[in-house]
N, C-alpha and C. Protein backbone atom coordinates (compact mmCIF):
# COMPACT_ATOMS: atom_id res chain seq x y z
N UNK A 1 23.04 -3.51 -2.39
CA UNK A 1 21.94 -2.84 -1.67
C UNK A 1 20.86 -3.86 -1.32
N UNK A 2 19.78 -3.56 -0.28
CA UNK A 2 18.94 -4.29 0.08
C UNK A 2 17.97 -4.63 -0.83
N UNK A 3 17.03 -5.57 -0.57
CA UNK A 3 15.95 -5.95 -1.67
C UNK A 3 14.72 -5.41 -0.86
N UNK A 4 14.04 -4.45 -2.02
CA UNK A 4 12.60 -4.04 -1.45
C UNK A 4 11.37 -5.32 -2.67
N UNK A 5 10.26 -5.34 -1.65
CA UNK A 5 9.22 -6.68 -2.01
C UNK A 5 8.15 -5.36 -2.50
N UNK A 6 7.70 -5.59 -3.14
CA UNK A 6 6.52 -4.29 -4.06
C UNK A 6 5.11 -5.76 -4.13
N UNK A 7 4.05 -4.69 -3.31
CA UNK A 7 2.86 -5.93 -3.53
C UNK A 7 1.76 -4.56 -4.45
N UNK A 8 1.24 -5.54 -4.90
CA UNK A 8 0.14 -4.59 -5.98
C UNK A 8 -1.26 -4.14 -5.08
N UNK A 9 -2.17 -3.90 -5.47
CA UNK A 9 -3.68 -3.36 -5.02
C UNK A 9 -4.60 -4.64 -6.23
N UNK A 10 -5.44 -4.03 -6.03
CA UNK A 10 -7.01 -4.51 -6.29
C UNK A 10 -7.03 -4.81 -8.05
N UNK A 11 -7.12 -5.97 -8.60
CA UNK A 11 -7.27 -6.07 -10.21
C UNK A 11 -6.36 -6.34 -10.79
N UNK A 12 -5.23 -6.09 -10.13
CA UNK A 12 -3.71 -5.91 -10.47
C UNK A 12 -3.12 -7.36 -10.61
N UNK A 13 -1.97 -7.62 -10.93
CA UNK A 13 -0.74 -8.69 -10.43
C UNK A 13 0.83 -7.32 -10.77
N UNK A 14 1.66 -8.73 -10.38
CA UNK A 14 3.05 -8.31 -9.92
C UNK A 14 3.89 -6.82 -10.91
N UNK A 15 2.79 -7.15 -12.52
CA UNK A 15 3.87 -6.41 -13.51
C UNK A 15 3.41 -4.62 -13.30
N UNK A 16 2.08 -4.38 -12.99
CA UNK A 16 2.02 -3.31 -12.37
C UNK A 16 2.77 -2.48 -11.56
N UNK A 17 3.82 -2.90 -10.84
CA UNK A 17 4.61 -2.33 -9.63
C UNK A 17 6.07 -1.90 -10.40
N UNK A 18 5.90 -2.98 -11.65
CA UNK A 18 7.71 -2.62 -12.14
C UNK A 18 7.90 -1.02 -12.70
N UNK A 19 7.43 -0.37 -12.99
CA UNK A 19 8.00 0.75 -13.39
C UNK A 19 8.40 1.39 -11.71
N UNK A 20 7.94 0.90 -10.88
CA UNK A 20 8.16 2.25 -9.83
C UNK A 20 9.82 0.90 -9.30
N UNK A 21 9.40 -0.22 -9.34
CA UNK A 21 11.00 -0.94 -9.41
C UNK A 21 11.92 -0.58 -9.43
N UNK A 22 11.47 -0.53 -10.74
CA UNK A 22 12.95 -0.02 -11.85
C UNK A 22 13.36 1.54 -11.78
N UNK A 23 12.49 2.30 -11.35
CA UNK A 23 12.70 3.55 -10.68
C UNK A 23 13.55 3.36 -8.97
N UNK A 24 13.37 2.05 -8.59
CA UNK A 24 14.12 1.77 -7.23
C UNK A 24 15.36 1.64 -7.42
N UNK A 25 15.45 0.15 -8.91
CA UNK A 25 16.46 -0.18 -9.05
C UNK A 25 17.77 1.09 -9.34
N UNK A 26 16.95 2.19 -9.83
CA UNK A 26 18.16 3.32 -10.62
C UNK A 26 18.70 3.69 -9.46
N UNK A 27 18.14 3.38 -7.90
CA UNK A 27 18.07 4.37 -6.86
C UNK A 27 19.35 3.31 -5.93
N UNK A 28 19.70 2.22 -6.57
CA UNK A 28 20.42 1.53 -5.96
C UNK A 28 20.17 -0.05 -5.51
N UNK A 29 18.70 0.23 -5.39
CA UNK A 29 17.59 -1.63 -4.76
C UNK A 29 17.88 -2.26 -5.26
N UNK A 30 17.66 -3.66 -5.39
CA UNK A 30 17.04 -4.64 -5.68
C UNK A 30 15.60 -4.63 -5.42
N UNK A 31 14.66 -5.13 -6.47
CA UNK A 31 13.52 -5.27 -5.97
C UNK A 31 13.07 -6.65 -6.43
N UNK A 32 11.95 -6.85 -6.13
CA UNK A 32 11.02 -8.51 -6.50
C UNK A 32 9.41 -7.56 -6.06
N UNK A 33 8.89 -8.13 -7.09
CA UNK A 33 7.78 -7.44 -7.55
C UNK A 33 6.24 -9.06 -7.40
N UNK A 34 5.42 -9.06 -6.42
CA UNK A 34 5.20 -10.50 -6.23
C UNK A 34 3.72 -10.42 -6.45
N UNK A 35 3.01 -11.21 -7.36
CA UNK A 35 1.94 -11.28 -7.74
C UNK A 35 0.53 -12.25 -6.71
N UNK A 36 -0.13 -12.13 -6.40
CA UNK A 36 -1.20 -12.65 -5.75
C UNK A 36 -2.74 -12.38 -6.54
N UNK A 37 -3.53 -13.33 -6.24
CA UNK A 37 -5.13 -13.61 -6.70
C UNK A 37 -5.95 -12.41 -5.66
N UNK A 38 -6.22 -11.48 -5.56
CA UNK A 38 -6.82 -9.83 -5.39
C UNK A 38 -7.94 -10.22 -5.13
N UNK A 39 -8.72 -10.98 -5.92
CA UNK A 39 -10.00 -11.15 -6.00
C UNK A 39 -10.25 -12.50 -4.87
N UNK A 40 -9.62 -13.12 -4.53
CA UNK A 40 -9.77 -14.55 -3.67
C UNK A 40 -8.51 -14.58 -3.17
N UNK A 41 -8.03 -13.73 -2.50
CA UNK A 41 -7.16 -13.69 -0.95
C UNK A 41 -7.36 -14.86 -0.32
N UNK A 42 -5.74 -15.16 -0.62
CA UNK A 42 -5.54 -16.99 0.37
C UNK A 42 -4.21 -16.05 1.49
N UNK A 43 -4.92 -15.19 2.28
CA UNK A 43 -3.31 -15.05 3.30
C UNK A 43 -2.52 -16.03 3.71
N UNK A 44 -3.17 -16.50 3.79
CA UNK A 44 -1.53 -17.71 4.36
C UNK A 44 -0.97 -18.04 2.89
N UNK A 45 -1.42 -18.10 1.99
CA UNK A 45 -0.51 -18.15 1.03
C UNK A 45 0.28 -17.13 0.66
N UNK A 46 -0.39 -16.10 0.68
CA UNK A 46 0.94 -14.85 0.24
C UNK A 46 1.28 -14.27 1.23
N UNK A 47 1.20 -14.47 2.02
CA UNK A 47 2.30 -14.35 3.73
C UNK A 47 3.01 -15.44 3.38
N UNK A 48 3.29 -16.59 2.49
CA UNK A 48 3.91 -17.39 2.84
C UNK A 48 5.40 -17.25 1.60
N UNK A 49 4.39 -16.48 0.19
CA UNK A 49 5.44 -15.68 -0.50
C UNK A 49 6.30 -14.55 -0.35
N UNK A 50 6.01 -14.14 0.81
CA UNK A 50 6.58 -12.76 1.37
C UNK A 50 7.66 -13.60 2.70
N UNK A 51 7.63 -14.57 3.14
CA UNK A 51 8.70 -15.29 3.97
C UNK A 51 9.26 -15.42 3.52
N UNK A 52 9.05 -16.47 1.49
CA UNK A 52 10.12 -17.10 1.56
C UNK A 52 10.95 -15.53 0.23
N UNK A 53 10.78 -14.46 0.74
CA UNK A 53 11.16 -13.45 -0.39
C UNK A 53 12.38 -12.63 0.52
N UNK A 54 12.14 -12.75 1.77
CA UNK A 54 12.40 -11.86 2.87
C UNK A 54 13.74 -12.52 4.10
N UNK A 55 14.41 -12.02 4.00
CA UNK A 55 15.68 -12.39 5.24
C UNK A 55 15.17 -11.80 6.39
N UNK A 56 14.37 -12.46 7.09
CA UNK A 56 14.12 -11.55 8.29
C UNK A 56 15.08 -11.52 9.88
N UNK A 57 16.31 -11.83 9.16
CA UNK A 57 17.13 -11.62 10.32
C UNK A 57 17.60 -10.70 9.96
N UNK A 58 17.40 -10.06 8.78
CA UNK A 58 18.23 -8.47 8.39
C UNK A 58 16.83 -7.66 8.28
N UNK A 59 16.73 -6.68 8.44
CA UNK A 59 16.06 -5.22 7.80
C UNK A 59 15.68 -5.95 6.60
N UNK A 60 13.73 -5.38 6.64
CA UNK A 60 13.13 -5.78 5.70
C UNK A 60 12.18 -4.61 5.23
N UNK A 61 12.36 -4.51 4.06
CA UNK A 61 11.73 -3.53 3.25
C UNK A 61 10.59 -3.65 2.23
N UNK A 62 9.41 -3.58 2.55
CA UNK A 62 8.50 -3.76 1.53
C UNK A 62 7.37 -2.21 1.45
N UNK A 63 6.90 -2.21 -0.17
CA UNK A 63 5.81 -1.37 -0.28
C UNK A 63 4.79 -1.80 -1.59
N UNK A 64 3.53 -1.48 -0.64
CA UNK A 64 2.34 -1.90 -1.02
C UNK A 64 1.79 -0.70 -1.85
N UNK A 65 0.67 -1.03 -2.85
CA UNK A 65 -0.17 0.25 -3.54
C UNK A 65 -1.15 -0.43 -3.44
N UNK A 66 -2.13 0.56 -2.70
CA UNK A 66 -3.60 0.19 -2.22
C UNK A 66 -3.81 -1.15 -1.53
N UNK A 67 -4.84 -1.71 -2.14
CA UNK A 67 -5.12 -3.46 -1.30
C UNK A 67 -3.51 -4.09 -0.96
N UNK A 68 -2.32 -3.66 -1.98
CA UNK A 68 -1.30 -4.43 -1.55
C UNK A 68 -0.72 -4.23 0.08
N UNK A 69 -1.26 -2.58 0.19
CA UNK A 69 -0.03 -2.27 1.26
C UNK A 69 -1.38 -1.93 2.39
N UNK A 70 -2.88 -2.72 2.40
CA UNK A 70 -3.24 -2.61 3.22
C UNK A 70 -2.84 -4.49 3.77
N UNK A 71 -2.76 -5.50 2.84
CA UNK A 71 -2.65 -6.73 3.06
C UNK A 71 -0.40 -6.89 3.87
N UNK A 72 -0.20 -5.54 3.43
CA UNK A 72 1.07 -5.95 4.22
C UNK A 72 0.99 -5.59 5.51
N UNK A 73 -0.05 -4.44 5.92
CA UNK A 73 0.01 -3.78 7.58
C UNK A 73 -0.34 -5.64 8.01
N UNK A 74 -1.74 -6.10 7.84
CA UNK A 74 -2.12 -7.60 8.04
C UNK A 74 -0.74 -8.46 8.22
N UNK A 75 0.41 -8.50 7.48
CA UNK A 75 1.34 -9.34 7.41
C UNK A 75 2.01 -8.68 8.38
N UNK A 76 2.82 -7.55 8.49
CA UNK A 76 3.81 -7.73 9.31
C UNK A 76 3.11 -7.41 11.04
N UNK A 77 2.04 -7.58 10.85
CA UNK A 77 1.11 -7.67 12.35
C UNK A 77 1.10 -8.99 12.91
N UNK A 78 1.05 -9.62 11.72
CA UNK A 78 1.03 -11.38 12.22
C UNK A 78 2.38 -11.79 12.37
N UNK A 79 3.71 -11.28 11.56
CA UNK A 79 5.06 -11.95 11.63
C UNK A 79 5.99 -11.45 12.65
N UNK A 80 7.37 -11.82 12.47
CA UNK A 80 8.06 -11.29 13.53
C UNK A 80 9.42 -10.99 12.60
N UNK A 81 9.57 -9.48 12.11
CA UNK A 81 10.43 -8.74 11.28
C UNK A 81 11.50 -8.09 11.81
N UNK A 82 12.58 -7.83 11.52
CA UNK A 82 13.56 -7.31 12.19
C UNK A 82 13.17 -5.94 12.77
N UNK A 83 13.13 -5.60 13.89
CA UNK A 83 12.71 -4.25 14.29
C UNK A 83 12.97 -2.79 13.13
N UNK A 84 14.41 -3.08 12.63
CA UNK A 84 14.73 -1.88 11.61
C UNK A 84 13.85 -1.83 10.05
N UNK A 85 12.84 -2.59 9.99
CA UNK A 85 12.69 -3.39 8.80
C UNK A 85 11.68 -1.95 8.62
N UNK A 86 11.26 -1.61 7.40
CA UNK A 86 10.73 -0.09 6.91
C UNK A 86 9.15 -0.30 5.96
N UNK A 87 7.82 -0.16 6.04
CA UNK A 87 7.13 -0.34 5.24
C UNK A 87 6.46 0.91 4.39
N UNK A 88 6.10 0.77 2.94
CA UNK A 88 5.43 1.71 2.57
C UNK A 88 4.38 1.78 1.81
N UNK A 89 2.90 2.41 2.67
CA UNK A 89 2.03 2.05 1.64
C UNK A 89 1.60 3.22 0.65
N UNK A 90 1.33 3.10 -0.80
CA UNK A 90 0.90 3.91 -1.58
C UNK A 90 -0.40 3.59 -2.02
N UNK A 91 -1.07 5.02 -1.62
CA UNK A 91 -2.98 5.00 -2.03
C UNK A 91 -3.33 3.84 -0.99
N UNK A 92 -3.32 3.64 0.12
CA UNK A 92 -3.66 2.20 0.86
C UNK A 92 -5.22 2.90 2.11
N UNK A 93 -6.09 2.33 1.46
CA UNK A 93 -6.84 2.71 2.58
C UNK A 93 -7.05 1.74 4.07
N UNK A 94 -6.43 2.13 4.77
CA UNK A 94 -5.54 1.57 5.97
C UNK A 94 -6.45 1.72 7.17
N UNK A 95 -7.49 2.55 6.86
CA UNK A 95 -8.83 2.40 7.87
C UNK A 95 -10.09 1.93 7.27
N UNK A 96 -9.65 1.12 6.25
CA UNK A 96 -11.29 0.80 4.99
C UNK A 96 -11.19 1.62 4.38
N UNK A 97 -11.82 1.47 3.13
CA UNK A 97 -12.36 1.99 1.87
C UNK A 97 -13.68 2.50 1.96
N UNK A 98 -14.07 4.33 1.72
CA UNK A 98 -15.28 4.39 1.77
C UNK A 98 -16.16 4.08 0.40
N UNK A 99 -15.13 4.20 -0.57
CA UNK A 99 -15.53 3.52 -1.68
C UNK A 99 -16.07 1.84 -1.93
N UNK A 100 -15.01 1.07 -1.13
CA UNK A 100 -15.67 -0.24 -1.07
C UNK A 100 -17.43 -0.01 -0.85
N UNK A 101 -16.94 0.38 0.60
CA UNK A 101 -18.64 0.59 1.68
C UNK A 101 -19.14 0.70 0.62
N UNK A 102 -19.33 1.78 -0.63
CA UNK A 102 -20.19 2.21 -1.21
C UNK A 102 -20.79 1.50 -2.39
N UNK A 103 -19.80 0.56 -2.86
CA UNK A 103 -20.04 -0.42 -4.12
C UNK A 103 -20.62 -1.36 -3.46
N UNK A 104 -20.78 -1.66 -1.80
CA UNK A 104 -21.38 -2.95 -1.21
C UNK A 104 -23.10 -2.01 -0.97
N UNK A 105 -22.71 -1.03 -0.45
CA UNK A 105 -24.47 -0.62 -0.24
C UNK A 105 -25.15 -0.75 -1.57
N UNK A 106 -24.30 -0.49 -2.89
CA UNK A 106 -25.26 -0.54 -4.27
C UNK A 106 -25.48 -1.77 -5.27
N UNK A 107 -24.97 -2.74 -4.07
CA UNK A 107 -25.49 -4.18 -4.46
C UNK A 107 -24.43 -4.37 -5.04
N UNK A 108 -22.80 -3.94 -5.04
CA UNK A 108 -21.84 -4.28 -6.11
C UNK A 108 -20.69 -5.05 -5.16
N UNK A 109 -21.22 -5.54 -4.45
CA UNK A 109 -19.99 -6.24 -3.31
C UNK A 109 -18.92 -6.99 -4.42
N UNK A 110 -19.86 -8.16 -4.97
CA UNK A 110 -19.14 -8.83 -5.55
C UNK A 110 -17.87 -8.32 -6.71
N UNK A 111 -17.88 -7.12 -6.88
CA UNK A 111 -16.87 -6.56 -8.01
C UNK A 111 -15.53 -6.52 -6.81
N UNK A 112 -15.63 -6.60 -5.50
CA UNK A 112 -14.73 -7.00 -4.77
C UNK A 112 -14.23 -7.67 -4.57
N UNK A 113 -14.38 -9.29 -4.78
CA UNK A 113 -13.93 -10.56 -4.30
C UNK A 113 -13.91 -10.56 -2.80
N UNK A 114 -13.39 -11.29 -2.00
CA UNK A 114 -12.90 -11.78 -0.96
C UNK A 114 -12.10 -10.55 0.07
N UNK A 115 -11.93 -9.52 -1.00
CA UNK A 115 -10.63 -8.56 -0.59
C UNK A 115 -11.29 -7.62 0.86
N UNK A 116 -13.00 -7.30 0.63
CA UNK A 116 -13.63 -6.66 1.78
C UNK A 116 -13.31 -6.94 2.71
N UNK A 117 -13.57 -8.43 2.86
CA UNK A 117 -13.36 -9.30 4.47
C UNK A 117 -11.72 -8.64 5.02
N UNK A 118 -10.79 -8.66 3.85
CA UNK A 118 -9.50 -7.84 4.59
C UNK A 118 -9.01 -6.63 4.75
N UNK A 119 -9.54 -6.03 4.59
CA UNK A 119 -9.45 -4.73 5.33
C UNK A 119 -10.36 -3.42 4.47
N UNK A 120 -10.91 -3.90 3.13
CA UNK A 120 -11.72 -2.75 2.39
C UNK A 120 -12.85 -2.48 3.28
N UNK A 121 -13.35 -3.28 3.37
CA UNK A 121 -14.58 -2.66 4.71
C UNK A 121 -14.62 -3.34 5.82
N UNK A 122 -13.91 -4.74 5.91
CA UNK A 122 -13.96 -4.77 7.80
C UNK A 122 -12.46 -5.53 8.11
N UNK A 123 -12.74 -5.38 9.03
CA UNK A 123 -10.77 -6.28 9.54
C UNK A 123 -9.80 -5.05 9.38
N UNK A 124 -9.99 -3.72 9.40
CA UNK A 124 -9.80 -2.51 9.10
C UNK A 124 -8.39 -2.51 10.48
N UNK A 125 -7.03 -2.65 10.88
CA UNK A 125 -6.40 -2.35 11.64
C UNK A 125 -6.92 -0.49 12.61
N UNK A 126 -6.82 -0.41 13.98
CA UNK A 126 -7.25 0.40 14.37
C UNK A 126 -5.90 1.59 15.16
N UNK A 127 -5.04 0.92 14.80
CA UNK A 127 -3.57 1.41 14.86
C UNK A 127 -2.69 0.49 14.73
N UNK A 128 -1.27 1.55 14.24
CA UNK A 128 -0.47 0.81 14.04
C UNK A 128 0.26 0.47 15.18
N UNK A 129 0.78 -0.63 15.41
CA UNK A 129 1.38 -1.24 16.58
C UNK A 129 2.67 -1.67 16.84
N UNK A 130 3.31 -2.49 15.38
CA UNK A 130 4.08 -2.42 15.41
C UNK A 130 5.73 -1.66 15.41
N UNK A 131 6.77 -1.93 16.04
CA UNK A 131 7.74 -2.04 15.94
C UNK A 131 8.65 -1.35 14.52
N UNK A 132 8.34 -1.87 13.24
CA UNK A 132 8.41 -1.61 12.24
C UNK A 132 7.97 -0.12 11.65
N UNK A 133 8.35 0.51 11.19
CA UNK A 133 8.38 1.60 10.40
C UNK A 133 7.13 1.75 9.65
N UNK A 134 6.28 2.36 9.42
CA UNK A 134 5.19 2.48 8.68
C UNK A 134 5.40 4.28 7.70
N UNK A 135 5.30 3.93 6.44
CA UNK A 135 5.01 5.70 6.17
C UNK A 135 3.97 4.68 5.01
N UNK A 136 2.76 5.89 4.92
CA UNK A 136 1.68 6.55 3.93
C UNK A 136 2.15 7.21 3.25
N UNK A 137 1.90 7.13 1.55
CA UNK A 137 2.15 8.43 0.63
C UNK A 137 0.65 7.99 0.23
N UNK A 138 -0.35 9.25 0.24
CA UNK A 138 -1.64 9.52 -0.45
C UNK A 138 -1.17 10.35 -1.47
N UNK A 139 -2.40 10.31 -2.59
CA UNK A 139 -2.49 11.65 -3.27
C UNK A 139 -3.99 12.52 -3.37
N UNK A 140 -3.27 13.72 -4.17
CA UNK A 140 -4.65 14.31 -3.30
C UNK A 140 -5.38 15.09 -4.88
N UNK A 141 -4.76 14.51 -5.91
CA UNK A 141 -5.35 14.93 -7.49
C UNK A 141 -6.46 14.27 -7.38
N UNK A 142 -7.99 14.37 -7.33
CA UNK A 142 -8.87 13.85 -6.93
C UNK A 142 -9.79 12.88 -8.13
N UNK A 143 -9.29 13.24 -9.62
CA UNK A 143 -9.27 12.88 -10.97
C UNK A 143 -9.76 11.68 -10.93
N UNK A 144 -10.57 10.66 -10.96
CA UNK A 144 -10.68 9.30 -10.80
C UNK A 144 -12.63 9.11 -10.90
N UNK A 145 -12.86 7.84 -11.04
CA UNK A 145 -13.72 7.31 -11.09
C UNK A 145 -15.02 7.48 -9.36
N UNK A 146 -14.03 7.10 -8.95
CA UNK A 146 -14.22 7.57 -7.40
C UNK A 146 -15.28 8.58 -6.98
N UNK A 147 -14.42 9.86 -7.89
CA UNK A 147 -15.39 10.89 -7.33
C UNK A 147 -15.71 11.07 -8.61
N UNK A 148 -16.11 10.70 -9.60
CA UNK A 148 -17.03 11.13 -11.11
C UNK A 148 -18.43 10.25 -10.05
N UNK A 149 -18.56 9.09 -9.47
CA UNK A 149 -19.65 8.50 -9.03
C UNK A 149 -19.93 9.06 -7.90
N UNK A 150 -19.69 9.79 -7.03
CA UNK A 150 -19.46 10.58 -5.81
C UNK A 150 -19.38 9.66 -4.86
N UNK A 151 -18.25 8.43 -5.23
CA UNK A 151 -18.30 7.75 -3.67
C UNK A 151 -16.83 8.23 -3.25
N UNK A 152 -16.63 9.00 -3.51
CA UNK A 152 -14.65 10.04 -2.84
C UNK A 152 -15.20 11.04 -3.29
N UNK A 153 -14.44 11.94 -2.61
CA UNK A 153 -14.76 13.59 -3.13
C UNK A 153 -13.05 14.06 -3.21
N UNK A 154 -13.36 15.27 -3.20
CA UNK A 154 -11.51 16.19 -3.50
C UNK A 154 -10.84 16.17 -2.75
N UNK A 155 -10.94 15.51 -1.74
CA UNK A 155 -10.22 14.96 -0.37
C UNK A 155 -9.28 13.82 -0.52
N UNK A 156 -9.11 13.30 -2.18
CA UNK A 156 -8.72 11.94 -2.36
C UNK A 156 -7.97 12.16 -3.01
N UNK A 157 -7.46 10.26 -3.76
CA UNK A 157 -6.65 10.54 -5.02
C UNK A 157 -7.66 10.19 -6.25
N UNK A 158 -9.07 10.20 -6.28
CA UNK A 158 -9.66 9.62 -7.05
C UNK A 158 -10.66 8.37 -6.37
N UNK A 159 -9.66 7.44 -5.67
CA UNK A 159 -10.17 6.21 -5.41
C UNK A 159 -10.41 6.00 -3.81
N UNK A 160 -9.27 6.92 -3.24
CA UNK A 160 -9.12 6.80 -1.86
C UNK A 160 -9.23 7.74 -0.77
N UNK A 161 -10.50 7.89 -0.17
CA UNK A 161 -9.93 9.62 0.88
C UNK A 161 -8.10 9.79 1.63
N UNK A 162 -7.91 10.80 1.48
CA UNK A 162 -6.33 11.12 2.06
C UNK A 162 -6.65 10.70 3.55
N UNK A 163 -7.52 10.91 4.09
CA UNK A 163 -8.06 10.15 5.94
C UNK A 163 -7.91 8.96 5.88
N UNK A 164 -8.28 8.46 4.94
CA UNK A 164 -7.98 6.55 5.12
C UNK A 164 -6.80 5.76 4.88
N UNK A 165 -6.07 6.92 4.23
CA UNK A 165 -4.59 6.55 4.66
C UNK A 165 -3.87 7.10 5.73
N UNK A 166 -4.15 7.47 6.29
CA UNK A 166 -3.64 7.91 7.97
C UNK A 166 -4.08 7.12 8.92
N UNK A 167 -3.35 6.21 9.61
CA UNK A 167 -3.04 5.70 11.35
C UNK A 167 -2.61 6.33 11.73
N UNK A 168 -3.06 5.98 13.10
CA UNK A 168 -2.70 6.17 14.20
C UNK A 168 -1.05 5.22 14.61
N UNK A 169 -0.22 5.95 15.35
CA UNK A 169 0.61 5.38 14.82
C UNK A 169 1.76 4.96 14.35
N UNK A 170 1.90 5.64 13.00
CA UNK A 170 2.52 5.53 11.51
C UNK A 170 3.48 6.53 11.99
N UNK A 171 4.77 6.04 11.50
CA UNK A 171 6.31 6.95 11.05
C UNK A 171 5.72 8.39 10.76
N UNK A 172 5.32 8.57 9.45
CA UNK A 172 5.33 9.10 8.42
C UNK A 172 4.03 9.48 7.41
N UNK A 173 3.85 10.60 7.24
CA UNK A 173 2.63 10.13 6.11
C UNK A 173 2.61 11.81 5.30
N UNK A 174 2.92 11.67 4.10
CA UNK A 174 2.70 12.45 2.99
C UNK A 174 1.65 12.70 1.76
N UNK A 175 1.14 13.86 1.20
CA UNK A 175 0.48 13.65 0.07
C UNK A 175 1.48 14.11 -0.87
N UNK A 176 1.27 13.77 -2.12
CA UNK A 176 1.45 14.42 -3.20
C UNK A 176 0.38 14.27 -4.25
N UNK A 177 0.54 15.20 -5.70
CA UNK A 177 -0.18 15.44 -6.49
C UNK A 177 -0.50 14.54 -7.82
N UNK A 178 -0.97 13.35 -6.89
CA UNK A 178 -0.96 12.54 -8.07
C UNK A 178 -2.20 11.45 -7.92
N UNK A 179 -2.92 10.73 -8.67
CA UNK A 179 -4.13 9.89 -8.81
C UNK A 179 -3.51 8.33 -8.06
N UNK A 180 -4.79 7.95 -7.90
CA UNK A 180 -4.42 6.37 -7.42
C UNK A 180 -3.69 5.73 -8.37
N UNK A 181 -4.11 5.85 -9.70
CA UNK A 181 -2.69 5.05 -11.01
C UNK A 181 -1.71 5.38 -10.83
N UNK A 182 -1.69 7.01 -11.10
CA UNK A 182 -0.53 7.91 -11.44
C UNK A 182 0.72 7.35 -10.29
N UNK A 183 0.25 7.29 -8.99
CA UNK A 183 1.67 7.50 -8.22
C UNK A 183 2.27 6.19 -8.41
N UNK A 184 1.92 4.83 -9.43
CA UNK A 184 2.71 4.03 -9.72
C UNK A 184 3.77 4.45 -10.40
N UNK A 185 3.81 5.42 -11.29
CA UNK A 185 4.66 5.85 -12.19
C UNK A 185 5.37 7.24 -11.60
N UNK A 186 5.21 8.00 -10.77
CA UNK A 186 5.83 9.22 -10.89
C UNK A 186 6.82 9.15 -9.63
N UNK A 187 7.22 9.47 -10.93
CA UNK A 187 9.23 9.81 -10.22
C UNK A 187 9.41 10.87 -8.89
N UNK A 188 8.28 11.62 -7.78
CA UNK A 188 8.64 12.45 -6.89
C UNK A 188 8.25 10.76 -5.98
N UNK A 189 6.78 9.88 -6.16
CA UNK A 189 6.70 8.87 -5.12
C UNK A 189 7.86 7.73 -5.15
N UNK A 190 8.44 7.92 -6.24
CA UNK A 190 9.14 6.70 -5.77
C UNK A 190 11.39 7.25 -5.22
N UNK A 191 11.14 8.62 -5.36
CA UNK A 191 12.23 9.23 -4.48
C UNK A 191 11.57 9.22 -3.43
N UNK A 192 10.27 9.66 -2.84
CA UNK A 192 9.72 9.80 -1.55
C UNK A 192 9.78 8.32 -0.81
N UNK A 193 9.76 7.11 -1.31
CA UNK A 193 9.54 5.96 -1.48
C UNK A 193 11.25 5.41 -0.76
N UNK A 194 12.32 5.72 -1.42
CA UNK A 194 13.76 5.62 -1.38
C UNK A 194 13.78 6.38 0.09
N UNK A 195 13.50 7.33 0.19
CA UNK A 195 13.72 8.19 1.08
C UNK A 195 13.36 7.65 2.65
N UNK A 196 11.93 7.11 2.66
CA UNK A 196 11.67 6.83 3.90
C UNK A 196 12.38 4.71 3.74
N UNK A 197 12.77 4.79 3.12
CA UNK A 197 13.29 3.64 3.06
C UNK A 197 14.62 3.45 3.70
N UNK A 198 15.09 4.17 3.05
CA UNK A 198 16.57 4.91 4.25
C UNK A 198 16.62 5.56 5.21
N UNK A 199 15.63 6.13 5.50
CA UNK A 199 15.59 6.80 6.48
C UNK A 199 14.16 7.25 7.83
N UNK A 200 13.58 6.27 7.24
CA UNK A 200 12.65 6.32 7.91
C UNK A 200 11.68 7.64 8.39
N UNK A 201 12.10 8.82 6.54
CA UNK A 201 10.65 9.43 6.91
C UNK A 201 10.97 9.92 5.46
N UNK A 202 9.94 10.97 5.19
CA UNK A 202 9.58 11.47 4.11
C UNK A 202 10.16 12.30 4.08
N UNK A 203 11.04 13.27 2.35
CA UNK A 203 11.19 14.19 2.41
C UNK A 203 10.68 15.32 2.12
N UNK A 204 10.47 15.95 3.23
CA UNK A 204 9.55 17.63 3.08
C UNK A 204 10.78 18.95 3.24
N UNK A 205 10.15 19.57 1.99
CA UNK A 205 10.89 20.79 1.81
C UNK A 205 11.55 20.73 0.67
């Protein structure tokens, strides 16, 4: 079976992504799970770990959670991927973060690193364009830090409004009932995950 590339979000590195992996691997994948500096984003460096991870003369499969799978829309915008190639982001705020915005108006930029400048509050893609397959899985359990500070409300998964994961665009785009952590681990996102991977959409019903 093919190899899917799993990039992490914000605070994170690579070992975060393995349970939903190894939930791939049962599903048939291969996966590679690839760690990057969150806080001091060198793109050309991890665009340059995602080349050398990726056969891009075959169908290429990767999925991001949060900052990961807003830094992959950035990548496969800049590369040139096999047209069939499938992406998926989980919790990814894909039009900015209104939460970022909100930790920068209260003087807390810096708990961001570098990561704003790419797409948490500006460099924000304004549709999707490419060629390539795009699906969104949000969740919409609103449980999180997010909205205990009221910078998300019940519209989210906690961390992310369900609107900021929607392009213009995009394959595909689903919620389910689960927090910005949670959908690393739960077994309906990472069948939903398999699903638009093969097939290029989500399954509803």
């Amino acid at each position: 079976m093919a190899k899917v590339v799993l990039l992490h979000g914000l605070y994170m590195n690579g070992l975060v992504m393995w349970p939903l992996a190894k939930k791939l691997q049962q599903a048939g994948w291969q996966t590679e799970c690839i760690s990057y500096n969150s806080m001091k984003i060198d793109p050309d460096a991890l665009f340059a770990k995602l080349d050398a991870s990726l056969d891009k003369t075959q169908p290429c499969y990767l999925i991001g959670h949060s900052l990961g799978g807003v830094m992959l829309t950035h990548y496969v915008h800049q590369t040139q991927l096999h047209p069939d190639s499938k992406v998926v982001t989980l919790g990814s705020p894909l039009r900015s973060s209104r939460m970022a915005k909100q930790l920068s108006d209260w003087g807390l930029g810096l708990l961001l690193g570098n990561a704003a400048e790419h797409g948490l509050t500006d460099n924000a893609p304004q549709r999707w364009t490419s060629p390539v397959a795009l699906g969104s899985l949000a969740g919409h359990n609103s449980f999180g830090m997010g909205t205990v500070v009221g910078a998300t409300d019940t519209h989210s998964d906690g961390t992310v409004q369900i609107s900021e994961t929607e392009l213009e665009g995009m394959r595909d785009h689903l919620t389910l009932d689960v927090t910005h952590t949670s959908m690393l681990i739960a077994d309906d996102v990472a069948s939903q995950c398999d699903a638009f991977l093969r097939h290029g959409r989500f399954h509803k019903g």
